[in-house]
Protein backbone atom coordinates (compact mmCIF):
# COMPACT_ATOMS: atom_id res chain seq x y z
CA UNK A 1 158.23 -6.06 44.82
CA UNK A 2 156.81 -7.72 48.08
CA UNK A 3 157.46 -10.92 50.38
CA UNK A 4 155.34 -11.39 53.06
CA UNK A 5 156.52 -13.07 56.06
CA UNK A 6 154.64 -14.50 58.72
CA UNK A 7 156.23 -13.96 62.15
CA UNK A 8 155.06 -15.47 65.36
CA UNK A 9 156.34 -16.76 68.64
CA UNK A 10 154.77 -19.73 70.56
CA UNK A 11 155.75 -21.72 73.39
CA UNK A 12 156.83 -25.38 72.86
CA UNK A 13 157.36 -27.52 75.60
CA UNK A 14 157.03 -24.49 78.26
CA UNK A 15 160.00 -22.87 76.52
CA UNK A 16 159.66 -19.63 74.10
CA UNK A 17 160.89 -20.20 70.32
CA UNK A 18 160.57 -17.58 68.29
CA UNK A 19 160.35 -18.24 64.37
CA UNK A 20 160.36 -16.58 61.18
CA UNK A 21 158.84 -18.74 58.52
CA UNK A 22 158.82 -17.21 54.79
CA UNK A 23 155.06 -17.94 53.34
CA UNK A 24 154.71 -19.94 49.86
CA UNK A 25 152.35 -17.65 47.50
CA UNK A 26 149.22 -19.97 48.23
CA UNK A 27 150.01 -19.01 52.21
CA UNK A 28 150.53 -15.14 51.56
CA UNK A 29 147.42 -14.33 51.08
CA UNK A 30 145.92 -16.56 53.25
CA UNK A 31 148.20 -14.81 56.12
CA UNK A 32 147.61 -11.53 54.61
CA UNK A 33 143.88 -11.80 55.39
CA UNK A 34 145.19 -13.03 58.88
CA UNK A 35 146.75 -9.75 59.47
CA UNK A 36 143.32 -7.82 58.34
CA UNK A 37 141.59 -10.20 60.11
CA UNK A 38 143.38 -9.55 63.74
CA UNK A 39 142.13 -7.38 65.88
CA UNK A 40 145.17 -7.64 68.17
CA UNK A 41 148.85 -7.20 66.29
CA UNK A 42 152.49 -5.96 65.73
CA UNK A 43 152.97 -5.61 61.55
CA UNK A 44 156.97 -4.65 61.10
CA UNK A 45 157.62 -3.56 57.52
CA UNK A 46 160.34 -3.63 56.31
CA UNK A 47 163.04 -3.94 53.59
CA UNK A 48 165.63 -6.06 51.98
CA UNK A 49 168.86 -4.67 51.99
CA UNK A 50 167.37 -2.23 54.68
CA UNK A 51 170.21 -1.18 57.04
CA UNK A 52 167.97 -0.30 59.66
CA UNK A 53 165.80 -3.13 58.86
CA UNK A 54 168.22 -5.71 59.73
CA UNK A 55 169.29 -3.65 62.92
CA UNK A 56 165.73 -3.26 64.20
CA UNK A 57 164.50 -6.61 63.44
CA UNK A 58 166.96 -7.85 66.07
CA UNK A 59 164.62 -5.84 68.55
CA UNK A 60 161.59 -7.25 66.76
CA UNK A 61 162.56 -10.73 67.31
CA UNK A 62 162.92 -10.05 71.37
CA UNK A 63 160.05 -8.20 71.46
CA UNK A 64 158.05 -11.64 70.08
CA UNK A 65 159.97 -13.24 71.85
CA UNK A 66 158.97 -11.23 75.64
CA UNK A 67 155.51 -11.02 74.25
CA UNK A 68 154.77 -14.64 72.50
CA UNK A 69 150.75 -13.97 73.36
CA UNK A 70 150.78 -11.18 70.65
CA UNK A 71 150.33 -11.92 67.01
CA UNK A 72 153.74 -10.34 65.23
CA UNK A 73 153.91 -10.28 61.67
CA UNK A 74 156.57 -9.11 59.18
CA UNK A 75 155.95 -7.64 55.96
CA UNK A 76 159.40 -7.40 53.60
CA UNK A 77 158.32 -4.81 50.77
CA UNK A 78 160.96 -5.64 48.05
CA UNK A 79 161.26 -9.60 47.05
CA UNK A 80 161.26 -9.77 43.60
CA UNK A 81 160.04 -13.46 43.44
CA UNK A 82 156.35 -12.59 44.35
CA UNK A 83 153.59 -13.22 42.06
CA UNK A 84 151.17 -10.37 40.75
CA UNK A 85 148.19 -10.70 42.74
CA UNK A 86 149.96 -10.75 45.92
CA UNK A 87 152.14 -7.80 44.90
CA UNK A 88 149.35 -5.76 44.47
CA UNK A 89 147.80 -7.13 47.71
CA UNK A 90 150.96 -5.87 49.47
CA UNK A 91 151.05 -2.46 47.59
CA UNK A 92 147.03 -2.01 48.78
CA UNK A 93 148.01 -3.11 52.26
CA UNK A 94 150.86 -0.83 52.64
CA UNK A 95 149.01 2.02 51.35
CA UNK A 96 146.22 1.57 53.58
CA UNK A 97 148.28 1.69 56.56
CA UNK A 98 150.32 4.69 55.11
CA UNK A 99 153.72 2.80 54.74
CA UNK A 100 155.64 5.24 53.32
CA UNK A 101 159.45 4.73 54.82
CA UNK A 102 160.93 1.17 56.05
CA UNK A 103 161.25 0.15 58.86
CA UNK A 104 157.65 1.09 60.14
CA UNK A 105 155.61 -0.59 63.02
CA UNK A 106 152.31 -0.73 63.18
CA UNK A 107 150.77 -1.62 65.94
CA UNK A 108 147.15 -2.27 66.52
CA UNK A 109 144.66 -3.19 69.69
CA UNK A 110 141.33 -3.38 68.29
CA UNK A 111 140.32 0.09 69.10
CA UNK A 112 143.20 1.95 68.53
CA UNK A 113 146.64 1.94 65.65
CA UNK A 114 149.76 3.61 66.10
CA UNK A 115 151.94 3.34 63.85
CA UNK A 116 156.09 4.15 64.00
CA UNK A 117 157.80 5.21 60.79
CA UNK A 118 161.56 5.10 60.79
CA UNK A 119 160.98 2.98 64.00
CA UNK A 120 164.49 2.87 64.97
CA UNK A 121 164.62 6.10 67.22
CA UNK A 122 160.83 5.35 68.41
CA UNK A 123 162.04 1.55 70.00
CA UNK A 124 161.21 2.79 73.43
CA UNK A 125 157.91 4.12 72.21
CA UNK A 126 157.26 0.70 70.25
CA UNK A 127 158.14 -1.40 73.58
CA UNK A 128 155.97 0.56 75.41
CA UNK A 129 153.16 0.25 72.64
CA UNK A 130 153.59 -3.32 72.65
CA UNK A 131 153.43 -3.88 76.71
CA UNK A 132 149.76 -1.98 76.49
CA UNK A 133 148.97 -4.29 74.18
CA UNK A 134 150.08 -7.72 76.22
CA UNK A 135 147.92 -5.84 79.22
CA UNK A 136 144.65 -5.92 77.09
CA UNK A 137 145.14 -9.36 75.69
């Protein structure tokens, strides 16, 4: 059962805010063709209930909120309140990227993906990841 959730940091007023906003089923898969669709990103799957989720998601949120040029996005791979079509969506998506264990990062420059299963012992590796992404942007 899937939830997509769109994450993304932007400056207001000169100051960085960093937001997670959960997606209504006629947004999901407009945002899930926004993730295909960028060449640029930072895709953190995860899970509810997820231990490790919850821990590395802290992380996640500074990382947007360091980097707010860099299109982050958050995909939660266990809501039950999702609709068919978009569950299957998710299931495709996730299986195309090889999602097999929560939390996973995937990160993606146009040219290149790497992708971090189990991310939370690979956080330097991630920051790292992410910071050679801000420099081509």
């Amino acid at each position: 059962m899937f939830l997509l959730l769109f994450y993304m940091s932007n400056f207001i007023f000169g100051t960085c805010v960093s937001f997670l906003t959960p997606i209504n089923s006629t947004n999901d898969m407009k945002t899930l063709e926004r993730i295909h669709s960028e060449p640029k990103k930072v895709v953190l799957f995860t899970g509810n209930g997820c231990r490790a989720c919850i821990n590395f998601k802290k992380k996640f949120n500074r990382l947007s909120e360091e980097y707010p040029t860099i299109s982050m996005f958050e995909v939660v791979l266990n809501d039950l309140h999702q609709d068919d079509k978009l569950r299957r969506e998710l299931l495709k998506f996730s299986n195309e990227m090889g999602v097999t264990v929560v939390p996973t990062v995937l990160i993606e420059d146009g040219d290149e993906s790497f992708k971090f299963p189990g991310a939370r012992g690979n956080y330097k590796n991630i920051e790292d990841a992410v910071f050679r992404l801000n420099t081509l942007t």
